[in-house]
Protein backbone atom coordinates (compact mmCIF):
# COMPACT_ATOMS: atom_id res chain seq x y z
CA UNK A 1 85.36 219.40 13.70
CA UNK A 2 81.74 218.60 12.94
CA UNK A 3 81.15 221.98 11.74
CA UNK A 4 83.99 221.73 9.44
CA UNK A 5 83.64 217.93 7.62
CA UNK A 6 81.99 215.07 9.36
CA UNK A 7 84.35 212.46 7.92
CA UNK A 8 86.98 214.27 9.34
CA UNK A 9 84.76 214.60 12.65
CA UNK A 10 84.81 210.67 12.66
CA UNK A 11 88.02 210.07 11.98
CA UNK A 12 89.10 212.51 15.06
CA UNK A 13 86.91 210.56 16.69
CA UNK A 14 88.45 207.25 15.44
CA UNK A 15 91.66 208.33 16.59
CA UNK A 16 90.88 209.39 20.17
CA UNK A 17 89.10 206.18 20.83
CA UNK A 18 92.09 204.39 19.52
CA UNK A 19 94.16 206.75 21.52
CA UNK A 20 92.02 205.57 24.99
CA UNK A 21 91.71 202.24 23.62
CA UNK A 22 96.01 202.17 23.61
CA UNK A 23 95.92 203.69 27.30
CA UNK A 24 93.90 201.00 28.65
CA UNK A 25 95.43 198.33 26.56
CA UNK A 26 98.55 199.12 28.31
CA UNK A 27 97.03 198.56 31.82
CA UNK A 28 95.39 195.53 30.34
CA UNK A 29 97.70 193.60 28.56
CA UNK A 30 99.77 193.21 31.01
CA UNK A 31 97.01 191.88 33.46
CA UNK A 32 95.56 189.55 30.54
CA UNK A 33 99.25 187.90 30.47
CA UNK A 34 99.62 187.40 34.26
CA UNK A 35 95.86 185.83 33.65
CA UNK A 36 97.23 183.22 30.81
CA UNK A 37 100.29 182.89 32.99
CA UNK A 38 97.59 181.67 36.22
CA UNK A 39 95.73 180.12 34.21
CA UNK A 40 98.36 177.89 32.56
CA UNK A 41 99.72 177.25 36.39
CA UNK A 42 96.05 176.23 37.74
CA UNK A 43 95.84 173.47 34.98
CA UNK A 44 99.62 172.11 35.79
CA UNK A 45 98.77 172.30 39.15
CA UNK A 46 95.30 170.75 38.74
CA UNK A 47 97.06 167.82 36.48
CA UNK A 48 99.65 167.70 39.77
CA UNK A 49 96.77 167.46 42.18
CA UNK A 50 95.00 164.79 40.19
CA UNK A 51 97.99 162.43 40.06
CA UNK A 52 98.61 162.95 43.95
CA UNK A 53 94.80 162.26 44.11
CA UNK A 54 95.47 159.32 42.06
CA UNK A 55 98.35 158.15 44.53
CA UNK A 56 96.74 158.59 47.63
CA UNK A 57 93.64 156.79 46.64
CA UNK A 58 96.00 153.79 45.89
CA UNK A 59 97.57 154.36 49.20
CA UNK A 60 94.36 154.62 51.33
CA UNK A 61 93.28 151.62 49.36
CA UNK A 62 96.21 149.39 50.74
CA UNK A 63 95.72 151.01 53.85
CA UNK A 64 92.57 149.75 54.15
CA UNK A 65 93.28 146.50 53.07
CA UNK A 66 96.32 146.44 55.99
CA UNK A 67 93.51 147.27 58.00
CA UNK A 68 91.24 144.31 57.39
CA UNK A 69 94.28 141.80 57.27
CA UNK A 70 95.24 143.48 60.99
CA UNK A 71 91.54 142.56 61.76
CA UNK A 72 91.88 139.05 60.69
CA UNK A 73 94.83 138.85 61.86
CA UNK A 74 94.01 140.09 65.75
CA UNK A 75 90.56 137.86 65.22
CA UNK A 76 92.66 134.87 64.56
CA UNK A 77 95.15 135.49 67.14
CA UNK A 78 92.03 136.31 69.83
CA UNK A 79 90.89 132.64 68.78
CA UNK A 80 94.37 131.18 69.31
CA UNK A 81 94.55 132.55 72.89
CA UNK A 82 91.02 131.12 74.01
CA UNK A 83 92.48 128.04 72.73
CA UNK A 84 95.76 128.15 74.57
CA UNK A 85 93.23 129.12 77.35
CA UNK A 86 91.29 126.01 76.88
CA UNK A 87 93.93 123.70 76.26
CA UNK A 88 95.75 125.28 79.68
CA UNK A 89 92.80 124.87 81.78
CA UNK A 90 92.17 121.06 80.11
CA UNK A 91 95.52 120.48 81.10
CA UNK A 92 95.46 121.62 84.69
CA UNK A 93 92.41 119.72 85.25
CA UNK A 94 94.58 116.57 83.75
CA UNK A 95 97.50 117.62 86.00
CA UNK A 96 94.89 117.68 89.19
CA UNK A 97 93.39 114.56 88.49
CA UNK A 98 97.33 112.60 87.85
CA UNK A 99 97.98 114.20 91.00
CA UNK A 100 95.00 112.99 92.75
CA UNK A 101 95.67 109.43 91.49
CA UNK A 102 99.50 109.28 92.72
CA UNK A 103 98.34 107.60 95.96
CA UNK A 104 95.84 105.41 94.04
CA UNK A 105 99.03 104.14 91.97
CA UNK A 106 101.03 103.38 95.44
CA UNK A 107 97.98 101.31 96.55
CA UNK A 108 97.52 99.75 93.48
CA UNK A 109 101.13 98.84 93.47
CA UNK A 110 100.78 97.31 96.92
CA UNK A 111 97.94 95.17 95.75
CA UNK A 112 99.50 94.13 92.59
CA UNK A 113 102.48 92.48 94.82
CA UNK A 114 99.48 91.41 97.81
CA UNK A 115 97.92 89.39 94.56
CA UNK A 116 101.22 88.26 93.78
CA UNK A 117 101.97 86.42 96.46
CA UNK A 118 98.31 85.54 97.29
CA UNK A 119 98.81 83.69 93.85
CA UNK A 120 101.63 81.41 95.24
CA UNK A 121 99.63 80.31 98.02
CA UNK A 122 95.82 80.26 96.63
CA UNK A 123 96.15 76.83 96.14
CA UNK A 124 97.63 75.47 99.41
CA UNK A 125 94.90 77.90 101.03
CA UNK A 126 92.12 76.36 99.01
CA UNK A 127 93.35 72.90 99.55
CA UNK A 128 93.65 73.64 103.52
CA UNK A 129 89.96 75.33 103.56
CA UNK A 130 88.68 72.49 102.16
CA UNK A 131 90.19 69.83 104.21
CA UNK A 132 88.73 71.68 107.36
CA UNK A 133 85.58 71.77 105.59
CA UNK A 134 85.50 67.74 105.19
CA UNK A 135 86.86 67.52 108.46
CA UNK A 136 84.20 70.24 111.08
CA UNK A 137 81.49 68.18 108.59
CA UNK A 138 81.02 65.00 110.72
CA UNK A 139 80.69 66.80 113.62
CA UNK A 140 77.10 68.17 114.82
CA UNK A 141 76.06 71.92 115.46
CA UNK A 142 76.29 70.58 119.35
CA UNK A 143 79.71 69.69 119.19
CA UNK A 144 80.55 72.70 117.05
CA UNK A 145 79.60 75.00 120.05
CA UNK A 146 81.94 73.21 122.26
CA UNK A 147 84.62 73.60 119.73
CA UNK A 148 84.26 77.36 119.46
């Protein structure tokens, strides 16, 4: 056709290029919309993974924070228990050393009624110590010897 007219050369040309450019189009186009199509489902899903980011940071957040108030929680029940432990073992040595004094208490209640009636007769016993007193007196160390 160039030999004939180039403008008619050019628009043969024209045509089979738009003729090639139609047969690929036809492969294409199709692709290109299954592209748009992905493309519009990787942002809704991106959107969709950035609010379940969102949520699980808050999540891990309070799970975090459960974890610290289990911490302080086992911390302050760990201190409660060495407590009780203390407080137990203060009270068994309390309980050993009641239990050691039960006797003293019997003895001591013995005494108490010993001093009782020791009170009745302190004076009689005072009066009679002192009237033997006044009365082995007189009496030489000589004489004493033959007494005893």
């Amino acid at each position: 056709m160039k030999k004939k007219s180039s403008a008619a050369a050019s628009l043969c040309t024209w045509v089979c290029s738009i003729i090639e450019y139609n047969r690929i189009y036809k492969n294409v186009k199709p692709l290109m919309e299954s592209s748009d199509a992905a493309e519009k489902l990787a942002n809704e899903k991106l959107a969709e993974l950035a609010i379940v980011l969102e949520k699980v940071r808050v999540i891990v957040e309070k799970v975090n924070e459960l974890k610290r108030k289990l911490d302080e929680a086992n911390a302050e029940k760990q201190a409660v228990v060495d407590n009780a432990n203390n407080l137990a073992s203060q009270l068994n040595l309390a309980n050993r050393l009641v239990n050691g004094l039960a006797d003293e208490r019997i003895r001591w209640m013995a005494n108490v009624d010993t001093y009782k009636t020791e009170r009745l007769t302190m004076i009689g016993n005072a009066i009679l110590s002192a009237a033997f007193v006044s009365y082995i007196g007189p009496f030489n160390s000589a004489f004493r010897a033959l007494l005893w």
